[in-house]
PDB file of N, CA and C in Angstrom:
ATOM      1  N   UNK A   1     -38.561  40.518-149.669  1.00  0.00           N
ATOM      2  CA  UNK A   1     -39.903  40.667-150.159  1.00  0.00           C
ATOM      3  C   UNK A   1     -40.925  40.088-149.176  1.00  0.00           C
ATOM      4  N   UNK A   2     -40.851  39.036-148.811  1.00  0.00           N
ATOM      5  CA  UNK A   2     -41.869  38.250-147.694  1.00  0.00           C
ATOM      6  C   UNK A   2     -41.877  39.223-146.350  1.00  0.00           C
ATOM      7  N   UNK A   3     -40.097  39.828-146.019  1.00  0.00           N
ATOM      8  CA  UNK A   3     -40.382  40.960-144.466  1.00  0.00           C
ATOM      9  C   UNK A   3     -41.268  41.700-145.066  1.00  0.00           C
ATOM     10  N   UNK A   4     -41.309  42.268-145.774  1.00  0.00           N
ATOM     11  CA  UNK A   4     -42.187  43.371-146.526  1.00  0.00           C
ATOM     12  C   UNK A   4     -43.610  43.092-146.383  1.00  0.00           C
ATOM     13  N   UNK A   5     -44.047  42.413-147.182  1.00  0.00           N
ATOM     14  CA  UNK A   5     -45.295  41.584-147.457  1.00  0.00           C
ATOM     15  C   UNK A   5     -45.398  41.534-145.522  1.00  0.00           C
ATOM     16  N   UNK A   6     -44.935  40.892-144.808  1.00  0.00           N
ATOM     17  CA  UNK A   6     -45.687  40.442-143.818  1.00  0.00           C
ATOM     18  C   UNK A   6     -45.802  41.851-142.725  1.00  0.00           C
ATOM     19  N   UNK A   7     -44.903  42.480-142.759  1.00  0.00           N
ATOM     20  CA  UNK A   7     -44.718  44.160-142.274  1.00  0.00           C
ATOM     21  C   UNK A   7     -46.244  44.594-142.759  1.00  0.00           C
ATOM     22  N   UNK A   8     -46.309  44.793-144.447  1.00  0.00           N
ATOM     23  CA  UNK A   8     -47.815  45.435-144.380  1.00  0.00           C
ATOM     24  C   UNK A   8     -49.114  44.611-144.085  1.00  0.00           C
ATOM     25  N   UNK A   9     -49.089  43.290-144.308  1.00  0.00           N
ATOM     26  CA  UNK A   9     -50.312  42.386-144.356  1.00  0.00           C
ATOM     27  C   UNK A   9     -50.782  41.837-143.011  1.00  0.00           C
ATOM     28  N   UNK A  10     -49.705  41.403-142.553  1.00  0.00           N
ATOM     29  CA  UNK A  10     -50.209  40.586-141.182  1.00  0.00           C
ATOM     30  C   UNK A  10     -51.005  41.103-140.284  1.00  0.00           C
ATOM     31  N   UNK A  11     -50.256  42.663-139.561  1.00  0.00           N
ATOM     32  CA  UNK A  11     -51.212  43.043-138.433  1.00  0.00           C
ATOM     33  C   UNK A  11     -52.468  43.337-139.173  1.00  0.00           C
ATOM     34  N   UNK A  12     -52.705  44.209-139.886  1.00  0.00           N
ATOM     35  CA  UNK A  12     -54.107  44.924-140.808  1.00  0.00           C
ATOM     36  C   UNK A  12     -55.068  44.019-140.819  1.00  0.00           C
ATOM     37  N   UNK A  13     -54.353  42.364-141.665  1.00  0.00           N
ATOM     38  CA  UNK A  13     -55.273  41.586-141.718  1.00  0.00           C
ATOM     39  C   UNK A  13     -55.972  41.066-140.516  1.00  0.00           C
ATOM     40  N   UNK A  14     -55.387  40.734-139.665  1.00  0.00           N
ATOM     41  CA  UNK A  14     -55.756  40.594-138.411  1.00  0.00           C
ATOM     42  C   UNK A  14     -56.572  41.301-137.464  1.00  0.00           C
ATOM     43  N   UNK A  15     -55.945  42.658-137.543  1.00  0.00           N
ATOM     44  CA  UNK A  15     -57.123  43.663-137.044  1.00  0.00           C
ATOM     45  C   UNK A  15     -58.295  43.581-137.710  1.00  0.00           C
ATOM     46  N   UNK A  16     -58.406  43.987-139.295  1.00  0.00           N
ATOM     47  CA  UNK A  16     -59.746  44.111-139.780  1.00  0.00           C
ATOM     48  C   UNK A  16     -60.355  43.046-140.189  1.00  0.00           C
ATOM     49  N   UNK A  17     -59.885  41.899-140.140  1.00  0.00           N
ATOM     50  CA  UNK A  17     -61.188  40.421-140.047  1.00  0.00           C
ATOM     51  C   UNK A  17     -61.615  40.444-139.440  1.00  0.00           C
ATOM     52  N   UNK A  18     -63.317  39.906-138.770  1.00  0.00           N
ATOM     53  CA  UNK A  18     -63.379  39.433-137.500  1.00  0.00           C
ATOM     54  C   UNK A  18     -63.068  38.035-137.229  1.00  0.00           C
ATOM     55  N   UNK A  19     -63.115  37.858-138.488  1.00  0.00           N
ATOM     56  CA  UNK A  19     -62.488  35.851-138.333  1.00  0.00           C
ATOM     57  C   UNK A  19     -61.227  35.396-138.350  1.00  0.00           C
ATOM     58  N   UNK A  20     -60.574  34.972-137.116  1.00  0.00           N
ATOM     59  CA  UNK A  20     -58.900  34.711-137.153  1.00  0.00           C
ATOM     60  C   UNK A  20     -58.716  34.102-138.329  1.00  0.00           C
ATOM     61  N   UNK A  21     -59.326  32.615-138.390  1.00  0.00           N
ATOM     62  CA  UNK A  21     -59.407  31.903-139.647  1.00  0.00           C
ATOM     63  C   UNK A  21     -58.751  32.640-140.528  1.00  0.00           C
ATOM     64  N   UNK A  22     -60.176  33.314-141.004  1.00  0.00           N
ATOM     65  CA  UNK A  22     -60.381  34.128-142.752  1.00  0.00           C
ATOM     66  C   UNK A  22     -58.894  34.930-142.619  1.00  0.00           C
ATOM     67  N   UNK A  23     -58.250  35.644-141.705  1.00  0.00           N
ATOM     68  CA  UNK A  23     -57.079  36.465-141.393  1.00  0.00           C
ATOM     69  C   UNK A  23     -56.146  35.422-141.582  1.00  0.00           C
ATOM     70  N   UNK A  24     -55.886  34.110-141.042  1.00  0.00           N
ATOM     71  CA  UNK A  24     -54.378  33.162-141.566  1.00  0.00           C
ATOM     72  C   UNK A  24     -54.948  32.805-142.665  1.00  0.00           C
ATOM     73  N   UNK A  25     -55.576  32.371-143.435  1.00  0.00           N
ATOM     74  CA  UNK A  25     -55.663  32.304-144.782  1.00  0.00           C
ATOM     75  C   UNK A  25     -55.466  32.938-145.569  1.00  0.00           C
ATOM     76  N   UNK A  26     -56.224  34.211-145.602  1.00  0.00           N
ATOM     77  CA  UNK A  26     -55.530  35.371-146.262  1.00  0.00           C
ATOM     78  C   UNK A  26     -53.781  35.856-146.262  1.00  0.00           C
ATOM     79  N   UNK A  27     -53.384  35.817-144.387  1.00  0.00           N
ATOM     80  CA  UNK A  27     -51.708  35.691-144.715  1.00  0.00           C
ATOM     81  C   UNK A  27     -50.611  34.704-145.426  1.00  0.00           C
ATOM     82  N   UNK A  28     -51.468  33.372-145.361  1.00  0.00           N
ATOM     83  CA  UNK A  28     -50.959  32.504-145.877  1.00  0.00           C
ATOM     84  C   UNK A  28     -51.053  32.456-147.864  1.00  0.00           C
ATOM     85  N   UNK A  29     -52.087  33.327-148.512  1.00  0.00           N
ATOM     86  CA  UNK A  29     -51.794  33.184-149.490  1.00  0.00           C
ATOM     87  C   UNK A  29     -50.902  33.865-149.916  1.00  0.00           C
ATOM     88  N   UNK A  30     -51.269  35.213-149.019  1.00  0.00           N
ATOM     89  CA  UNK A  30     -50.236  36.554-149.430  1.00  0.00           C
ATOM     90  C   UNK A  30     -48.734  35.935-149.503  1.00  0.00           C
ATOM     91  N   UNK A  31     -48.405  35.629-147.929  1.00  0.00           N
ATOM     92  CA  UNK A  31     -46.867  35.007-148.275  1.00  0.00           C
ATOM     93  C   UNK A  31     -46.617  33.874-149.294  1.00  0.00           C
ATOM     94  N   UNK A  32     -47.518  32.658-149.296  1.00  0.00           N
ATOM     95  CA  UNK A  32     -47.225  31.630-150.263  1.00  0.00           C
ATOM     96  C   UNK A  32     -46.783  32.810-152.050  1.00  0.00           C
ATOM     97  N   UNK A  33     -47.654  33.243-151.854  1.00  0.00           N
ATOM     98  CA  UNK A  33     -47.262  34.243-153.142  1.00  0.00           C
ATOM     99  C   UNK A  33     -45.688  35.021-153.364  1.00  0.00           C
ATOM    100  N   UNK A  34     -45.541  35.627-152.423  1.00  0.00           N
ATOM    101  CA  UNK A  34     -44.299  36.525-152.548  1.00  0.00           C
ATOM    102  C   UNK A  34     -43.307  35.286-152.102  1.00  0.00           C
ATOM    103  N   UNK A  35     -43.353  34.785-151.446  1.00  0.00           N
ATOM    104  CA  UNK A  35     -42.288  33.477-150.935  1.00  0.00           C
ATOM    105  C   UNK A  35     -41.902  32.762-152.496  1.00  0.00           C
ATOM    106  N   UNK A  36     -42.619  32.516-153.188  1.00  0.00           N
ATOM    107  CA  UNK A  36     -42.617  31.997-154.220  1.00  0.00           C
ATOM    108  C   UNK A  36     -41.828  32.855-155.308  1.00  0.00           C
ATOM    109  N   UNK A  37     -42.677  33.560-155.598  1.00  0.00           N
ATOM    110  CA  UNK A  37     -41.981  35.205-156.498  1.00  0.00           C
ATOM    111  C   UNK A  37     -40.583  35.543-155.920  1.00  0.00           C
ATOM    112  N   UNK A  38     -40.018  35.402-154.567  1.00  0.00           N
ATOM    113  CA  UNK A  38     -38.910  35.728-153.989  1.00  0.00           C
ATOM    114  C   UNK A  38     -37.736  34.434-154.032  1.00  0.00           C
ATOM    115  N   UNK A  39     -38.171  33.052-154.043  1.00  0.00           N
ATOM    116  CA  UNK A  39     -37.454  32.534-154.240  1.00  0.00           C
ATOM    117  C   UNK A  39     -36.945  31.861-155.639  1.00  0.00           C
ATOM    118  N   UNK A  40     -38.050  32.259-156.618  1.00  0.00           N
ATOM    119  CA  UNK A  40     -37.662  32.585-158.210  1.00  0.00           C
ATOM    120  C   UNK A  40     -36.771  33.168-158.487  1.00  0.00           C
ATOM    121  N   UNK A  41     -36.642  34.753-157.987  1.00  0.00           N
ATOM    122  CA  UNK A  41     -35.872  35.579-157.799  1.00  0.00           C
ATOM    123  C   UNK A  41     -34.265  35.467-157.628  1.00  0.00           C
ATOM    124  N   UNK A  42     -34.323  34.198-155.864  1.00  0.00           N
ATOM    125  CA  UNK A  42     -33.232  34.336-155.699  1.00  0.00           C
ATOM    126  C   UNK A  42     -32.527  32.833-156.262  1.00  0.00           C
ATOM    127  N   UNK A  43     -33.246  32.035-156.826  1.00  0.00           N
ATOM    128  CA  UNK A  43     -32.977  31.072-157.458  1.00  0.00           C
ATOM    129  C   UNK A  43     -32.183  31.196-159.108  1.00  0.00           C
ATOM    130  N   UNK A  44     -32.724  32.427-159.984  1.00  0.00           N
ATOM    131  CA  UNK A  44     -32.340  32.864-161.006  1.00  0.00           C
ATOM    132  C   UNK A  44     -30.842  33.865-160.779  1.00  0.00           C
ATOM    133  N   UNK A  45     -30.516  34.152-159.480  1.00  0.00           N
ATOM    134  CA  UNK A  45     -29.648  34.943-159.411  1.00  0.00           C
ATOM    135  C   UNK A  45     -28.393  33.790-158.898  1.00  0.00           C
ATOM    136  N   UNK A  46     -28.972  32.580-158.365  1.00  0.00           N
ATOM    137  CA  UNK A  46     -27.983  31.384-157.881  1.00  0.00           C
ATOM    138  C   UNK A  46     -27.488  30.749-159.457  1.00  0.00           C
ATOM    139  N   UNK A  47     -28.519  30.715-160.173  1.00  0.00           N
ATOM    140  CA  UNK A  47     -27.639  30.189-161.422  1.00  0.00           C
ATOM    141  C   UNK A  47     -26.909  31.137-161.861  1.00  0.00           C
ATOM    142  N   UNK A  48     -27.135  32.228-161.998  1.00  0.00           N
ATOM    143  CA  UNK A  48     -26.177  33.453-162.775  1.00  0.00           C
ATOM    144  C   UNK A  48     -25.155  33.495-161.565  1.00  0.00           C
ATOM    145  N   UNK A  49     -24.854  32.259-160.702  1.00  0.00           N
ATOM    146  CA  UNK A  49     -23.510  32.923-159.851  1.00  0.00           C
ATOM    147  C   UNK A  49     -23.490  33.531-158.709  1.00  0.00           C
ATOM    148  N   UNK A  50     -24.550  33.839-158.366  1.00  0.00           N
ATOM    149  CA  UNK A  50     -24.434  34.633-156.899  1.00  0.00           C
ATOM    150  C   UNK A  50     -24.943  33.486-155.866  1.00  0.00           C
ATOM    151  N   UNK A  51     -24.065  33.303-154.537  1.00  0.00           N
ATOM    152  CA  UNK A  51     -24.083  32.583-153.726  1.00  0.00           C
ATOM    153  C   UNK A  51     -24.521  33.180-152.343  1.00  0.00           C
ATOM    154  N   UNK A  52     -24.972  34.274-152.644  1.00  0.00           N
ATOM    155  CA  UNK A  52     -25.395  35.449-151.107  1.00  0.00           C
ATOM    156  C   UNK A  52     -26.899  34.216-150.912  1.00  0.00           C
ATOM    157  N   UNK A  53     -28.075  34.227-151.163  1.00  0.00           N
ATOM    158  CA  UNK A  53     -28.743  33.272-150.597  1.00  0.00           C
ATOM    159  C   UNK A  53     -28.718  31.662-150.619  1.00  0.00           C
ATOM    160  N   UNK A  54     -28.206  31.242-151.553  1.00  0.00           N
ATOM    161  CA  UNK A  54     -28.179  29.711-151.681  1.00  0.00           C
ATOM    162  C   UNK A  54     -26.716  29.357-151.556  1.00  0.00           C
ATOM    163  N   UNK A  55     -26.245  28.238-151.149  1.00  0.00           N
ATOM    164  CA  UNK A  55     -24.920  27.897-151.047  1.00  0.00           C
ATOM    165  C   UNK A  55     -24.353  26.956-152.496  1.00  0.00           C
ATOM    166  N   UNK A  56     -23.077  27.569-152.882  1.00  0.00           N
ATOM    167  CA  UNK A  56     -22.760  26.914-153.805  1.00  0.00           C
ATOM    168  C   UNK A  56     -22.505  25.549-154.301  1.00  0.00           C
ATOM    169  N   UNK A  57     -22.599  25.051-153.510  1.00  0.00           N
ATOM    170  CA  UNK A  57     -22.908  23.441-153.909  1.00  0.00           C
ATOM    171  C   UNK A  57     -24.750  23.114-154.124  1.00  0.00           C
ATOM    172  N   UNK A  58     -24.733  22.266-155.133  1.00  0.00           N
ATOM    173  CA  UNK A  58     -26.224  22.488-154.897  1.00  0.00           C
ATOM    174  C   UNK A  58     -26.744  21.163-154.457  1.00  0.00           C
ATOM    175  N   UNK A  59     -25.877  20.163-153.692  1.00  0.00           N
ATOM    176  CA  UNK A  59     -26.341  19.370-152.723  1.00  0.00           C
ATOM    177  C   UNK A  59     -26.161  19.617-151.525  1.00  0.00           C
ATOM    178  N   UNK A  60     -25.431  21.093-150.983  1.00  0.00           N
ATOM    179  CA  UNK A  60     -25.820  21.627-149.917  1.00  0.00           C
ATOM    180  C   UNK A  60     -27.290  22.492-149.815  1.00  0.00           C
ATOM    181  N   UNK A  61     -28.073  21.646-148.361  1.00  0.00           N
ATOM    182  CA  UNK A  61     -29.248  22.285-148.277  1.00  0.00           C
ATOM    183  C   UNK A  61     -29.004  23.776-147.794  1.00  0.00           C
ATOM    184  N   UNK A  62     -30.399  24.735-148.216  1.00  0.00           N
ATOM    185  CA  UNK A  62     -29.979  26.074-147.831  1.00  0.00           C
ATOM    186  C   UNK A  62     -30.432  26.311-146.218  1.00  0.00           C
ATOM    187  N   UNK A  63     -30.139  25.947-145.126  1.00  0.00           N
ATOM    188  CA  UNK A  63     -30.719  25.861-144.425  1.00  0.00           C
ATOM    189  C   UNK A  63     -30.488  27.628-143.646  1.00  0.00           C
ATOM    190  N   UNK A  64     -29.871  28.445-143.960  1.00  0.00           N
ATOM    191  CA  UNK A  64     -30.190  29.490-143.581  1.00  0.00           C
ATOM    192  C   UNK A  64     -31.257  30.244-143.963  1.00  0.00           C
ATOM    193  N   UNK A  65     -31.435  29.872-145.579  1.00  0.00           N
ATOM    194  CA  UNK A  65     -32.387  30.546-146.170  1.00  0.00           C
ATOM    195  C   UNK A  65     -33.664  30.275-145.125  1.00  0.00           C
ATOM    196  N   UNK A  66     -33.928  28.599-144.858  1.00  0.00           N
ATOM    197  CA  UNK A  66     -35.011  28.252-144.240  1.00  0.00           C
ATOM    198  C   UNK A  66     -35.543  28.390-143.177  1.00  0.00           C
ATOM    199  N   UNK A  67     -34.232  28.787-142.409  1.00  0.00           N
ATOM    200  CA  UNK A  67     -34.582  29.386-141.100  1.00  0.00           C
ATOM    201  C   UNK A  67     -35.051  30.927-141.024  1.00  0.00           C
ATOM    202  N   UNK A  68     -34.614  31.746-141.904  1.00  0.00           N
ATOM    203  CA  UNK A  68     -34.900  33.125-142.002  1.00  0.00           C
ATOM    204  C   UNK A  68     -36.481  32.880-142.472  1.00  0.00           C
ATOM    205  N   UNK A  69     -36.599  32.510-143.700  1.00  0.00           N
ATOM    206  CA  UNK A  69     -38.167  32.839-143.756  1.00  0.00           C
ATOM    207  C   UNK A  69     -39.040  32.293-142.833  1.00  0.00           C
ATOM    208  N   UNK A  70     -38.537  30.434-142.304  1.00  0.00           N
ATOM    209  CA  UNK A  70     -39.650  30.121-141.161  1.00  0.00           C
ATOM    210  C   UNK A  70     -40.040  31.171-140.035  1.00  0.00           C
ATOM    211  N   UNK A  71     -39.012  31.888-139.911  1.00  0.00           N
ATOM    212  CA  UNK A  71     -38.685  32.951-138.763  1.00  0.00           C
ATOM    213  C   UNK A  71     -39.696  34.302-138.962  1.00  0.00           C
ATOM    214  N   UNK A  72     -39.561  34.495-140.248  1.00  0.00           N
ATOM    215  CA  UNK A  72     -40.531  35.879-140.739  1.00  0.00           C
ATOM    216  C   UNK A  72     -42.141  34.940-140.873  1.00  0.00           C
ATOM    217  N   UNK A  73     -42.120  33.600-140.804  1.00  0.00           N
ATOM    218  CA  UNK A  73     -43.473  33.222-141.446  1.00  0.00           C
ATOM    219  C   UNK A  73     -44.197  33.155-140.057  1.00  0.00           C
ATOM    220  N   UNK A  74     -43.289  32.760-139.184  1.00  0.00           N
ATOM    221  CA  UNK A  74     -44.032  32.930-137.522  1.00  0.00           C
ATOM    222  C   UNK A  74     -44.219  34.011-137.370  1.00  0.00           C
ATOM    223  N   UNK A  75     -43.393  35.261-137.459  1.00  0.00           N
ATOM    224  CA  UNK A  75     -43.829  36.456-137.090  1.00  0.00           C
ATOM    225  C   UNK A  75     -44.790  37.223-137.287  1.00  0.00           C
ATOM    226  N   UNK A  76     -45.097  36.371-138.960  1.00  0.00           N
ATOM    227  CA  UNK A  76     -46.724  37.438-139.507  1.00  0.00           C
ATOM    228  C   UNK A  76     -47.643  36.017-138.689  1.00  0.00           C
ATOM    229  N   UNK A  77     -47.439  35.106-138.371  1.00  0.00           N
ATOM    230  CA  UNK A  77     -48.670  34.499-137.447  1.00  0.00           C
ATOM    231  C   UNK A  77     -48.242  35.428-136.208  1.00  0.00           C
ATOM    232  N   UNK A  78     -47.949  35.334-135.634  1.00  0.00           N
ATOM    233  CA  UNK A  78     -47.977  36.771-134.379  1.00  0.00           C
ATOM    234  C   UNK A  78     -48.423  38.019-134.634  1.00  0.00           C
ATOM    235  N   UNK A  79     -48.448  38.683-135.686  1.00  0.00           N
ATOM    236  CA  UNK A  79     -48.833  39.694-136.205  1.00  0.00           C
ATOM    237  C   UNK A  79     -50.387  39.894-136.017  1.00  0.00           C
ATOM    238  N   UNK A  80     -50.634  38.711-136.801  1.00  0.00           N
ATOM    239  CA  UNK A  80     -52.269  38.655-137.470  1.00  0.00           C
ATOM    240  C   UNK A  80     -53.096  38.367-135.938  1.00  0.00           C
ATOM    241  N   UNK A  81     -52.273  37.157-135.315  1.00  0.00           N
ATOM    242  CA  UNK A  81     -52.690  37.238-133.739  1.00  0.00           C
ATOM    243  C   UNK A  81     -53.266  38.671-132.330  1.00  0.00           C
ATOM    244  N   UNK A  82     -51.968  39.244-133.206  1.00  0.00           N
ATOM    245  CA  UNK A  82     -51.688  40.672-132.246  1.00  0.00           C
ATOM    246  C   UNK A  82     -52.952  41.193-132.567  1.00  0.00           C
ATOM    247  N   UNK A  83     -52.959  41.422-133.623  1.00  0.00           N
ATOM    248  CA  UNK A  83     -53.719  42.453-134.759  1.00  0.00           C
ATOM    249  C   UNK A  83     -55.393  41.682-134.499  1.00  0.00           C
ATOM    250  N   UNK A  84     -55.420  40.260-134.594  1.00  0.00           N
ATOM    251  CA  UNK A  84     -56.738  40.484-134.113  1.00  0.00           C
ATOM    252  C   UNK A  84     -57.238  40.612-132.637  1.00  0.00           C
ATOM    253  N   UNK A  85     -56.247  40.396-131.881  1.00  0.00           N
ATOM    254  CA  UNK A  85     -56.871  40.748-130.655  1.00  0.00           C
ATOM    255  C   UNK A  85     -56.851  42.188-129.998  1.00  0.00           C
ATOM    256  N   UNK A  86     -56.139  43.068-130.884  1.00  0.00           N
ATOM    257  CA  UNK A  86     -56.325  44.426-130.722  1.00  0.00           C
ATOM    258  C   UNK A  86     -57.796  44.917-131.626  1.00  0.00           C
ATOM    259  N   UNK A  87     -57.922  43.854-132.768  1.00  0.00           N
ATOM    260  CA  UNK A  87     -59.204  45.030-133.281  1.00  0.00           C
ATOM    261  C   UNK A  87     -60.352  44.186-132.871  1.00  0.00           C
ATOM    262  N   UNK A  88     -60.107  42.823-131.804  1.00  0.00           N
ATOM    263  CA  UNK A  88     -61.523  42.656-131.266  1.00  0.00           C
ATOM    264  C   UNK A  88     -61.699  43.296-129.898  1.00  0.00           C
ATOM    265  N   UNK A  89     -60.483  43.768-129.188  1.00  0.00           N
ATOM    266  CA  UNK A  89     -60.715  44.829-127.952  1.00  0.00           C
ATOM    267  C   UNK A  89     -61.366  46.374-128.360  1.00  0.00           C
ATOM    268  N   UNK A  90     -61.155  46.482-129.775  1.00  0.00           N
ATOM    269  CA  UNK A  90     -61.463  48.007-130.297  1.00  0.00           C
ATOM    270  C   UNK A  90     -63.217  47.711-130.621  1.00  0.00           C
ATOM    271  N   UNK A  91     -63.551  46.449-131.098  1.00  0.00           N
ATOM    272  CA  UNK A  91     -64.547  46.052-132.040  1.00  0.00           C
ATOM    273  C   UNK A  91     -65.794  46.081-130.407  1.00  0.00           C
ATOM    274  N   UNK A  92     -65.281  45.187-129.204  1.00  0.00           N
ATOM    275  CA  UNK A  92     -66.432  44.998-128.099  1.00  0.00           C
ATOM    276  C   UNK A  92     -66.421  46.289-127.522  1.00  0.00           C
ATOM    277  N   UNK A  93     -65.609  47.531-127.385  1.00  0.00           N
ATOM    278  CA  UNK A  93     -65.927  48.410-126.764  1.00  0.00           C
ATOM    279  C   UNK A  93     -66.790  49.724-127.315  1.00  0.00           C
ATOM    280  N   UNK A  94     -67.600  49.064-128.959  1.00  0.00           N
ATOM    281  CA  UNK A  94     -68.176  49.980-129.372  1.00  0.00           C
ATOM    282  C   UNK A  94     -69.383  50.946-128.195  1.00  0.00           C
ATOM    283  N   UNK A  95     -69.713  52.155-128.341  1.00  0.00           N
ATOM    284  CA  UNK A  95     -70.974  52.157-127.814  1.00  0.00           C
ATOM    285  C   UNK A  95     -72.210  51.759-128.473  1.00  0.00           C
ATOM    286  N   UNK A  96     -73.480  52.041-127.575  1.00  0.00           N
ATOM    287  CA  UNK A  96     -74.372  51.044-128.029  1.00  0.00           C
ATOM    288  C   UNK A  96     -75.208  52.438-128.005  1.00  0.00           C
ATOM    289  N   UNK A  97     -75.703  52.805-129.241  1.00  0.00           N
ATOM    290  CA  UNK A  97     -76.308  53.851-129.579  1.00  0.00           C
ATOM    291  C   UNK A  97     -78.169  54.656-129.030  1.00  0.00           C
ATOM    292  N   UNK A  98     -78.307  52.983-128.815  1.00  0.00           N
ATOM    293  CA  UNK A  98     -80.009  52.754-128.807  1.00  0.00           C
ATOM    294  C   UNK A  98     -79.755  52.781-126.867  1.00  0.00           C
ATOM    295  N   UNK A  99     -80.571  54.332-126.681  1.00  0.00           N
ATOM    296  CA  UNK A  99     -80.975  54.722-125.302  1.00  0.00           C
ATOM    297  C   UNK A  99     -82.016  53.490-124.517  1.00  0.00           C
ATOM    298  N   UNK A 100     -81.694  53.457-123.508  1.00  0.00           N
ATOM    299  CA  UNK A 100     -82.351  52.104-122.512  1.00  0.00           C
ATOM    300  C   UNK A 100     -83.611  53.226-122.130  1.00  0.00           C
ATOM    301  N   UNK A 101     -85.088  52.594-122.397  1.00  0.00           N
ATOM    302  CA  UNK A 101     -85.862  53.125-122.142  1.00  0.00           C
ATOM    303  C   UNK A 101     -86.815  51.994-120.450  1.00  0.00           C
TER     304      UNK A 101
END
């Protein structure tokens, strides 16, 4: 859910802000959101028994889990990065409509 989320949100946001800022804030709620909703998810499926994301001991830390999302959470900061410095190269090369008299 978070690859997802950061696949559609990151670059877009980035391109169409002009404020990097306002663009990691915005990615950061988006993911805090689905990160959350996703690890509900896979938390309710660890008590019913399934050990595919969390490890069955539950004083073992999940540290794969943590590395995968830190991993997707850098990538939508690269994203939003990419994304705004492509839509401020698109944004300065507008033309300038008003003829030089």
């Amino acid at each position: 859910m978070i690859a997802i989320a950061t696949v559609l949100f990151a670059f877009p946001l980035g391109f169409f802000l002009r404020n990097r800022l306002s663009a990691y804030v915005a990615y950061i709620a988006i993911f805090a959101y689905c990160f959350t909703f996703q690890t509900l998810y896979l938390l309710r499926a660890w008590v019913g028994d399934s050990h595919q994301a969390f490890p069955a001991d539950p004083e073992t830390l999940p540290l794969g889990y943590l590395g995968v999302t830190a991993g997707i959470y850098a990538a939508g900061f690269v994203l939003v990065t990419v994304g705004h410095r492509v839509g401020a190269k698109r944004r300065s090369r507008a033309v300038d409509l008003d003829p030089v008299t």
